[in-house]
PDB file of N, CA and C in Angstrom:
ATOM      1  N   UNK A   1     102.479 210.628 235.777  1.00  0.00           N
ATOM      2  CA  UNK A   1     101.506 211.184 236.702  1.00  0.00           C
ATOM      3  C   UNK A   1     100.424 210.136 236.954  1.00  0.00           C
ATOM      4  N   UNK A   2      99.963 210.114 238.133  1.00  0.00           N
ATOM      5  CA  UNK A   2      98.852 209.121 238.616  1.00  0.00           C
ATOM      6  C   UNK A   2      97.697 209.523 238.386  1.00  0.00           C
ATOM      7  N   UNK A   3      96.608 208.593 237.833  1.00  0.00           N
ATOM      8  CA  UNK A   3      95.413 208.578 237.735  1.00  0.00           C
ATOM      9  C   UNK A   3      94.605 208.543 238.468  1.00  0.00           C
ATOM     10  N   UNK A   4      93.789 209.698 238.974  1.00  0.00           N
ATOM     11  CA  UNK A   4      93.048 209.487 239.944  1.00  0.00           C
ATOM     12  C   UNK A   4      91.906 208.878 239.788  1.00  0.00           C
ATOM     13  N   UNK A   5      91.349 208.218 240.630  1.00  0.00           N
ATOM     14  CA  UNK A   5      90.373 206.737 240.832  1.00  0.00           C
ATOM     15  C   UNK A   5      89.072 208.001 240.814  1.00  0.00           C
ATOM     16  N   UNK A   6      88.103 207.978 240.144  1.00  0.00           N
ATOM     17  CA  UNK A   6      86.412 208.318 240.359  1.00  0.00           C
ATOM     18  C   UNK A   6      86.130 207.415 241.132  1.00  0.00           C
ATOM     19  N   UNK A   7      85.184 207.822 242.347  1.00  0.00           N
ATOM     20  CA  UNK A   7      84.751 207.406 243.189  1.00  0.00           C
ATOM     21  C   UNK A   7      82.816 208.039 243.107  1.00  0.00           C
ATOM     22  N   UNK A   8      81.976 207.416 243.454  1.00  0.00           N
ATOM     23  CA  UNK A   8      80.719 208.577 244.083  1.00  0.00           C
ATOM     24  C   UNK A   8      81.004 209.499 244.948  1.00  0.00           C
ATOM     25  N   UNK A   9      82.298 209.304 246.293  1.00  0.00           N
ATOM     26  CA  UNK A   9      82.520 210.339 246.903  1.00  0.00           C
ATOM     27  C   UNK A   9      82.601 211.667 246.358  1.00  0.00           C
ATOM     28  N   UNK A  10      83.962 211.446 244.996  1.00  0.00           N
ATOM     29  CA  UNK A  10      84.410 212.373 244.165  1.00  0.00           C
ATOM     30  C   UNK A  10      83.507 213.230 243.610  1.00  0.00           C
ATOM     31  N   UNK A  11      82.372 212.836 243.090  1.00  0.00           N
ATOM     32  CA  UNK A  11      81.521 213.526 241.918  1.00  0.00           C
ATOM     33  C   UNK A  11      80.704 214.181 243.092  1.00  0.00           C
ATOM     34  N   UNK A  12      81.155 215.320 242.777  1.00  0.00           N
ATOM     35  CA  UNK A  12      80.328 216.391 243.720  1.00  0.00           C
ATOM     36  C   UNK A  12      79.460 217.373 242.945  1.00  0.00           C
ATOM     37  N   UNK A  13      78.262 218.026 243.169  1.00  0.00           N
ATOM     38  CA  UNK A  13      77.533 219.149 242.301  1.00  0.00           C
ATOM     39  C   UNK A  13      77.318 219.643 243.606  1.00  0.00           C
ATOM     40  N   UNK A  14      76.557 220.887 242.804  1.00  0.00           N
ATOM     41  CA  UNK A  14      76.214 221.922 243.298  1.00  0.00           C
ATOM     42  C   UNK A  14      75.246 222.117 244.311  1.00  0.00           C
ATOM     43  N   UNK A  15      74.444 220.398 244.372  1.00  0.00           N
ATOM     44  CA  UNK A  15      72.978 220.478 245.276  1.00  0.00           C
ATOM     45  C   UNK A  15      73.949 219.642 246.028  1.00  0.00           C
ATOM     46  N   UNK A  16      73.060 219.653 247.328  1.00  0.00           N
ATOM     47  CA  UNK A  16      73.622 218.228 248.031  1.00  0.00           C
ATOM     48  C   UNK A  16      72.168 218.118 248.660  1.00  0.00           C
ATOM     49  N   UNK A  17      72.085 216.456 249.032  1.00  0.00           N
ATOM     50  CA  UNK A  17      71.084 215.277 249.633  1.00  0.00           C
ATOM     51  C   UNK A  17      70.251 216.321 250.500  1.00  0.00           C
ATOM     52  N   UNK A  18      69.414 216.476 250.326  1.00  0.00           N
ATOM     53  CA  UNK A  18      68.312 217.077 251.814  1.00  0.00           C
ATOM     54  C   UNK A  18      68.746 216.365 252.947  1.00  0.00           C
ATOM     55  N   UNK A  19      68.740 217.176 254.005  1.00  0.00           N
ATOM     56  CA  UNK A  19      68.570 217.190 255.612  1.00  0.00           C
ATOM     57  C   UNK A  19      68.063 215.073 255.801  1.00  0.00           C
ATOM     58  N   UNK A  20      66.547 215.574 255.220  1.00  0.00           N
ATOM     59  CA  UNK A  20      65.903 214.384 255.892  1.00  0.00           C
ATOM     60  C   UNK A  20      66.357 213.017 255.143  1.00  0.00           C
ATOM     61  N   UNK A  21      66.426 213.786 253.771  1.00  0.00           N
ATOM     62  CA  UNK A  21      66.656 212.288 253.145  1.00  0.00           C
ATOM     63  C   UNK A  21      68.039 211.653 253.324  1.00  0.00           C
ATOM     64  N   UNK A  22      68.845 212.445 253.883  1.00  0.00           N
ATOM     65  CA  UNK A  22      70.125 211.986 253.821  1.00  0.00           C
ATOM     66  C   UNK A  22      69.911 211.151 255.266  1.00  0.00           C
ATOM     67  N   UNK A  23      69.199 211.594 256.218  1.00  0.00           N
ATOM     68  CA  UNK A  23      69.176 210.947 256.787  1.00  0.00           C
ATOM     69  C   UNK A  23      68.310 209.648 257.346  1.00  0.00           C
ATOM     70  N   UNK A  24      67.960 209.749 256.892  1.00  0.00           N
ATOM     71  CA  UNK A  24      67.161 208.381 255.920  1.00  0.00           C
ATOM     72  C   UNK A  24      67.711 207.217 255.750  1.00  0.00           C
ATOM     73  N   UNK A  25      68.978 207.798 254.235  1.00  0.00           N
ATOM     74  CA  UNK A  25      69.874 206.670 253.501  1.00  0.00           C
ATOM     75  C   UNK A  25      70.778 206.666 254.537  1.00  0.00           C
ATOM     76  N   UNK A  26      71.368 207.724 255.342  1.00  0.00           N
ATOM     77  CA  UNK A  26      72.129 206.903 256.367  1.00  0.00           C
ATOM     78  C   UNK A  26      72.023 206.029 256.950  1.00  0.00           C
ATOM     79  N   UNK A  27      70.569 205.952 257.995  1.00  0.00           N
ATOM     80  CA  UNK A  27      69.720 204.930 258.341  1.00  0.00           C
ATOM     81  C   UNK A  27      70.035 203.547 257.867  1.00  0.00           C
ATOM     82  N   UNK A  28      69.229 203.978 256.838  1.00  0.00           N
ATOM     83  CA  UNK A  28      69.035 202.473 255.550  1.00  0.00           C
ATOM     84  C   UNK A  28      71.019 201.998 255.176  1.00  0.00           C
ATOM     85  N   UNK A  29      72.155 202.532 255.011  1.00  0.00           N
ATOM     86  CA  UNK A  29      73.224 202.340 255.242  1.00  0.00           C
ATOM     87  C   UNK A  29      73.792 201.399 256.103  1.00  0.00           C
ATOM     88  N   UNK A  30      73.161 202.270 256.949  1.00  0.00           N
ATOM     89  CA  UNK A  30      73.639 201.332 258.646  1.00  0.00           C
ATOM     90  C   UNK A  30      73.489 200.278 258.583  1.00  0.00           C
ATOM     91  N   UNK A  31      72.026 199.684 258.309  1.00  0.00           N
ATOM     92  CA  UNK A  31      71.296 198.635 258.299  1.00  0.00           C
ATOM     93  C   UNK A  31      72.083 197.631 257.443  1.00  0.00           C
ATOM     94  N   UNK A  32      72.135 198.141 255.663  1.00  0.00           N
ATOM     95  CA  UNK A  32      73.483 197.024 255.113  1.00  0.00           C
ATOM     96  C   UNK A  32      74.738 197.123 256.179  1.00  0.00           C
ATOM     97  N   UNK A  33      75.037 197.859 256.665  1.00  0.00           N
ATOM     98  CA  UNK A  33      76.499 197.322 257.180  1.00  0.00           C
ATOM     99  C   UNK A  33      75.853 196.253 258.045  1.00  0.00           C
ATOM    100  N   UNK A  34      75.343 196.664 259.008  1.00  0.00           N
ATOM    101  CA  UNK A  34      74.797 195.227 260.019  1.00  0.00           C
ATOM    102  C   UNK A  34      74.393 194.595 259.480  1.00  0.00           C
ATOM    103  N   UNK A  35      73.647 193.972 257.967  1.00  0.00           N
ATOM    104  CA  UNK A  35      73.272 192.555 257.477  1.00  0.00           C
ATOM    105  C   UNK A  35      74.940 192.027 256.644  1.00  0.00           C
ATOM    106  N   UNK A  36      75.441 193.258 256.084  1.00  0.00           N
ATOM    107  CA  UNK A  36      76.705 192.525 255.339  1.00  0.00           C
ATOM    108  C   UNK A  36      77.708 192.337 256.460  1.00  0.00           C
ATOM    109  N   UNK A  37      77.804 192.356 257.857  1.00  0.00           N
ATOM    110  CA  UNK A  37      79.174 192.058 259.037  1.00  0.00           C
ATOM    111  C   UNK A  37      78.207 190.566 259.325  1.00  0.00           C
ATOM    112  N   UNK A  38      77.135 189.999 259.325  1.00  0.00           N
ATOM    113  CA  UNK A  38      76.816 188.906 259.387  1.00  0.00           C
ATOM    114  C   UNK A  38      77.283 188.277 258.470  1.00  0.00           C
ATOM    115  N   UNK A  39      76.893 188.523 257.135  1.00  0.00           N
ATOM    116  CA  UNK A  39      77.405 187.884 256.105  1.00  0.00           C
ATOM    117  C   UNK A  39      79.389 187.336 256.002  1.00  0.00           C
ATOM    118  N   UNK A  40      79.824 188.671 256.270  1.00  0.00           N
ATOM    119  CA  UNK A  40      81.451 188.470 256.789  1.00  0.00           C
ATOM    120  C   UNK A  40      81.568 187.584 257.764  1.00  0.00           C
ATOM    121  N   UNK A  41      80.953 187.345 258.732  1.00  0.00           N
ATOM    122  CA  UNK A  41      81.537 186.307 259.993  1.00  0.00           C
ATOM    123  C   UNK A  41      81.076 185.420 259.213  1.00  0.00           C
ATOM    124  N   UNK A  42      79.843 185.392 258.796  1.00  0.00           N
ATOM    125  CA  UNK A  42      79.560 183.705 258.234  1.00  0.00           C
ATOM    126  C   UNK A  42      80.452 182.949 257.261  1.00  0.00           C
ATOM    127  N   UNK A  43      80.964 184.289 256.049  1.00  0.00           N
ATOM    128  CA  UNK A  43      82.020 183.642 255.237  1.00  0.00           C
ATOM    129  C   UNK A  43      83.412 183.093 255.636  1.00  0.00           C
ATOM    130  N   UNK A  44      83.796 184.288 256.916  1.00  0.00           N
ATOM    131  CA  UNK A  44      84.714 183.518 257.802  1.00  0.00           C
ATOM    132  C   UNK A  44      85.169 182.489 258.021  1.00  0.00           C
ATOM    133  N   UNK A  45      83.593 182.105 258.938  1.00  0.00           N
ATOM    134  CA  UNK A  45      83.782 181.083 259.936  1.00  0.00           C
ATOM    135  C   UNK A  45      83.551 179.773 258.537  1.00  0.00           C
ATOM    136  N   UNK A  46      83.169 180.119 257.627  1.00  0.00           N
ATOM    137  CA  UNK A  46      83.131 178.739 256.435  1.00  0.00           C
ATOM    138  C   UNK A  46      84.654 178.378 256.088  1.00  0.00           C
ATOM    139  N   UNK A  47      85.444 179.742 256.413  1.00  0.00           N
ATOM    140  CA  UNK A  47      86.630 180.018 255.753  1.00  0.00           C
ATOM    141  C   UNK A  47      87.790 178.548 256.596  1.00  0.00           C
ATOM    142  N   UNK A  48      86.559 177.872 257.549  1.00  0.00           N
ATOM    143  CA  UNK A  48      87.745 177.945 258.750  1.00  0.00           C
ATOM    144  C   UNK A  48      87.256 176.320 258.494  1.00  0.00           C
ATOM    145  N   UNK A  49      86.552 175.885 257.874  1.00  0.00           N
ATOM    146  CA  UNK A  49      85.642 174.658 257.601  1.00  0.00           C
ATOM    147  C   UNK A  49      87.155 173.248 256.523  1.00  0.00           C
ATOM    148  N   UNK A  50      87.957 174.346 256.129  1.00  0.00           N
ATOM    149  CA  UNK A  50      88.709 173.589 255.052  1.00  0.00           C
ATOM    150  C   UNK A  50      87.748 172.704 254.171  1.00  0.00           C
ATOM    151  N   UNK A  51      87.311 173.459 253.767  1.00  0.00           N
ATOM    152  CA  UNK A  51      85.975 172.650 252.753  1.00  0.00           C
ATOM    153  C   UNK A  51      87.169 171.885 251.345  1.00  0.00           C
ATOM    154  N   UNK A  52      86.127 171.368 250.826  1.00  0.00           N
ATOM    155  CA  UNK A  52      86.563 170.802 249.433  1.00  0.00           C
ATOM    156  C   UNK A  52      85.914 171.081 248.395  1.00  0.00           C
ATOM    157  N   UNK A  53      86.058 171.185 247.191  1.00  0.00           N
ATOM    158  CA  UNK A  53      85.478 171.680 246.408  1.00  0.00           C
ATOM    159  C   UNK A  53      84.142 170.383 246.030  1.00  0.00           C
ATOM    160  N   UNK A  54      83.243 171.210 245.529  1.00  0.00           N
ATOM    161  CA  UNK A  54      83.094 172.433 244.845  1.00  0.00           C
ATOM    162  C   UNK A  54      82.837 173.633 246.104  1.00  0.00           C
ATOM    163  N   UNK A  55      82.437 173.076 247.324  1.00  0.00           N
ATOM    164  CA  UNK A  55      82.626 174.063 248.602  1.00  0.00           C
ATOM    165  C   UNK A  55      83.386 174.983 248.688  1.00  0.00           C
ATOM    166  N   UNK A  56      85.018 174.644 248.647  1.00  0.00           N
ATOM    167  CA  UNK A  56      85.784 175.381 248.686  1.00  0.00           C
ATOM    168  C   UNK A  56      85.637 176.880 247.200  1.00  0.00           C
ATOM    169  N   UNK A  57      85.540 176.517 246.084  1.00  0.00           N
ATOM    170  CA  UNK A  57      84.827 177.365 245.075  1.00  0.00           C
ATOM    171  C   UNK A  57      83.819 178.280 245.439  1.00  0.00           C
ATOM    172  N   UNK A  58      82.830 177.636 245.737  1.00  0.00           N
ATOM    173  CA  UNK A  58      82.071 178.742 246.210  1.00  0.00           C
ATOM    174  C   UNK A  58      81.637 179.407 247.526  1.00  0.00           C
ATOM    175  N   UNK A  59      82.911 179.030 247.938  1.00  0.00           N
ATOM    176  CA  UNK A  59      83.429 179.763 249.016  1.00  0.00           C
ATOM    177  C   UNK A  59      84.189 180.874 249.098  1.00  0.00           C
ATOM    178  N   UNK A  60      84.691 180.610 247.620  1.00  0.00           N
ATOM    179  CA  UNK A  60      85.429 182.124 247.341  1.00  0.00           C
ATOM    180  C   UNK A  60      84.536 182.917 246.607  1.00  0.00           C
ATOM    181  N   UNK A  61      83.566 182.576 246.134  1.00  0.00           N
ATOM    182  CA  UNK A  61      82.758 183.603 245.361  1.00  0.00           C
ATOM    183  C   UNK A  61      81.805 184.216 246.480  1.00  0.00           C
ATOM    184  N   UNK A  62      81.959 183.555 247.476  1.00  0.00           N
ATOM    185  CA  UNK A  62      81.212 184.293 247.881  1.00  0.00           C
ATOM    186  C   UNK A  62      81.699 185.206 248.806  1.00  0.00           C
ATOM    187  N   UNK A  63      82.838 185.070 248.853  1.00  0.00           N
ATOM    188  CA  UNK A  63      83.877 186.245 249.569  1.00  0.00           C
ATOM    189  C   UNK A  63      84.359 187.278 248.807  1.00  0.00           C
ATOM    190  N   UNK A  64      84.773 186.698 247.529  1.00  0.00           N
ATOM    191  CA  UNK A  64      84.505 188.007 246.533  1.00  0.00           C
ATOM    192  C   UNK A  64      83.242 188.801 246.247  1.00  0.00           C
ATOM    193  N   UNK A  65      81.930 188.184 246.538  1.00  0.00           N
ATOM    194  CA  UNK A  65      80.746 188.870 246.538  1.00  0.00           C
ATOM    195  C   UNK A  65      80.898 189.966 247.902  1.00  0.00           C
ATOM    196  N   UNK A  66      80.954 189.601 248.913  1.00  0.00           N
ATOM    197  CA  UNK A  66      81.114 190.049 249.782  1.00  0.00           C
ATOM    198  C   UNK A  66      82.087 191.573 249.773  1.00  0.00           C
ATOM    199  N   UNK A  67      83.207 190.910 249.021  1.00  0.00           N
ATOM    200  CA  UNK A  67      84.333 192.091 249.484  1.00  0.00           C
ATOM    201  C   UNK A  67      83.552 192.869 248.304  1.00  0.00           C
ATOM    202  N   UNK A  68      83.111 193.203 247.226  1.00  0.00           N
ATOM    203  CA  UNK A  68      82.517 193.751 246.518  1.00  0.00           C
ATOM    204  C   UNK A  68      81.291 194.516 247.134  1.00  0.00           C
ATOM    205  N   UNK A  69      80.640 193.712 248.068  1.00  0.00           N
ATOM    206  CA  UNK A  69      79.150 194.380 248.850  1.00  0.00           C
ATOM    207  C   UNK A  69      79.578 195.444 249.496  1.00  0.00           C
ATOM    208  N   UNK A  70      81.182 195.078 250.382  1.00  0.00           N
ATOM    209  CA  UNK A  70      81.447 195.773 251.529  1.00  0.00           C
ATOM    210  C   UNK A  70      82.343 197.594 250.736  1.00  0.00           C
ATOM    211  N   UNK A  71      82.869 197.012 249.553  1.00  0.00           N
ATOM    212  CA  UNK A  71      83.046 198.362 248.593  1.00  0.00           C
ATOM    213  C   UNK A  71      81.994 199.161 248.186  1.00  0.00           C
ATOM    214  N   UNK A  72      81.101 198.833 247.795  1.00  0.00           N
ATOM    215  CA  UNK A  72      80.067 199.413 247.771  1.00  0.00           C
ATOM    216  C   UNK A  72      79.524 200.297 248.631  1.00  0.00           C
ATOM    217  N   UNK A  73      79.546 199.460 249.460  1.00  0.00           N
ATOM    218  CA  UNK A  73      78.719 199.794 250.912  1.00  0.00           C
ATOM    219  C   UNK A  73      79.808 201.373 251.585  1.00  0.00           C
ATOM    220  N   UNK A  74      80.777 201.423 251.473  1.00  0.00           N
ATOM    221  CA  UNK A  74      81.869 202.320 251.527  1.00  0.00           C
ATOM    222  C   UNK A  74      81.517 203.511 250.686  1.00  0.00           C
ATOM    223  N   UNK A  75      81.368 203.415 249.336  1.00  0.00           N
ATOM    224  CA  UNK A  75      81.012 204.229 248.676  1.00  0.00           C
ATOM    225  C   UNK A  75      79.855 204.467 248.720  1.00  0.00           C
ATOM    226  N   UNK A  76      79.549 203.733 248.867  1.00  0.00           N
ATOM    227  CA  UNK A  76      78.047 204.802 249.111  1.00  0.00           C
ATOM    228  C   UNK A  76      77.640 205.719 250.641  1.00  0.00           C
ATOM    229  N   UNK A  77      78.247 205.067 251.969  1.00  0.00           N
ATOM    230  CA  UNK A  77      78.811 206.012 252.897  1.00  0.00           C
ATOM    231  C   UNK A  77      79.366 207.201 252.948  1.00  0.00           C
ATOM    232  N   UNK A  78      80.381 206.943 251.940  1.00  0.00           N
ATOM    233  CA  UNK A  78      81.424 208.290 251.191  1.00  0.00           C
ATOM    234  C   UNK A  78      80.746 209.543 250.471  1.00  0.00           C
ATOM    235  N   UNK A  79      79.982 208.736 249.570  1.00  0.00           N
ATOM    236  CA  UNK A  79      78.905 209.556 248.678  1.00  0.00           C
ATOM    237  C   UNK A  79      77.656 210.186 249.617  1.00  0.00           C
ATOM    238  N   UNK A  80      77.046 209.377 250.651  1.00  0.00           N
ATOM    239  CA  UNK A  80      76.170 210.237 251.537  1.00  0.00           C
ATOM    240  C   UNK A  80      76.585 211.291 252.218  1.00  0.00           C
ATOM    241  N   UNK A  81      78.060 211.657 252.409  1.00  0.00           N
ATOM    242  CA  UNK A  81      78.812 211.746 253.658  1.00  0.00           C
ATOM    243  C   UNK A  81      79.344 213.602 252.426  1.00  0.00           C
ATOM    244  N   UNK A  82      80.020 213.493 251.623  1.00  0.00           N
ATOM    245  CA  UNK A  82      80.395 214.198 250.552  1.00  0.00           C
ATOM    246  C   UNK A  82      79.526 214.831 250.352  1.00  0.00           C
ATOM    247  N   UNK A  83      77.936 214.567 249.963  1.00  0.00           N
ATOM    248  CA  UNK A  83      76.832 215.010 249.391  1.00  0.00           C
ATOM    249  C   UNK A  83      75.694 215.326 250.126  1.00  0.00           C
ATOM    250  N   UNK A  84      75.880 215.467 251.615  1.00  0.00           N
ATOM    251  CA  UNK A  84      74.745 216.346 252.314  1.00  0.00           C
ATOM    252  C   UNK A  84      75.462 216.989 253.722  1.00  0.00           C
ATOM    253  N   UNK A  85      74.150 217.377 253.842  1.00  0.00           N
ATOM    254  CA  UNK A  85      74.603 218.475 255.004  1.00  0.00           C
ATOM    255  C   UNK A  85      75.337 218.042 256.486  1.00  0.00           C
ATOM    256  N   UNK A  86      75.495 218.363 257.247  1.00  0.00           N
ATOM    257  CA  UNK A  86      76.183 217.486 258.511  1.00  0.00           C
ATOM    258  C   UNK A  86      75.537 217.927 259.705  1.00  0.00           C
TER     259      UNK A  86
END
């Protein structure tokens, strides 16, 4: 049998986010997605540089930072989205 993944979406109670504040952190949400899709084109377009190291190195960390920001950034969408009103 498969293990299901915990997520913030998942963990649900009994209250959910107020009206205003949820919409708020949506707000404030939005805003990381539009600073982290800059961040994505920029790692991109480095992607496209054929760098050399140590460039090339931290070129991947910072795409793994990234793909990590952009998980986040998901879950916590998920979790606003799960946990207040509509």
């Amino acid at each position: 049998m498969a293990e299901q993944k915990t997520t913030p979406a998942t963990i649900l109670s009994a209250e959910t986010i107020p009206a205003d504040l949820a919409i708020e952190a949506r707000k404030l949400v939005h805003e990381l997605s539009n600073s982290l899709e800059v961040v994505v084109q920029t790692s991109y377009l480095l992607g496209t540089l054929g760098l050399k190291e140590p460039g090339s190195d931290w070129l991947r960390m910072l795409e793994d930072g990234v793909r990590r920001a952009m998980e986040t950034n998901l879950s916590l969408r998920e979790f606003l989205k799960a946990n207040s009103q509509r």
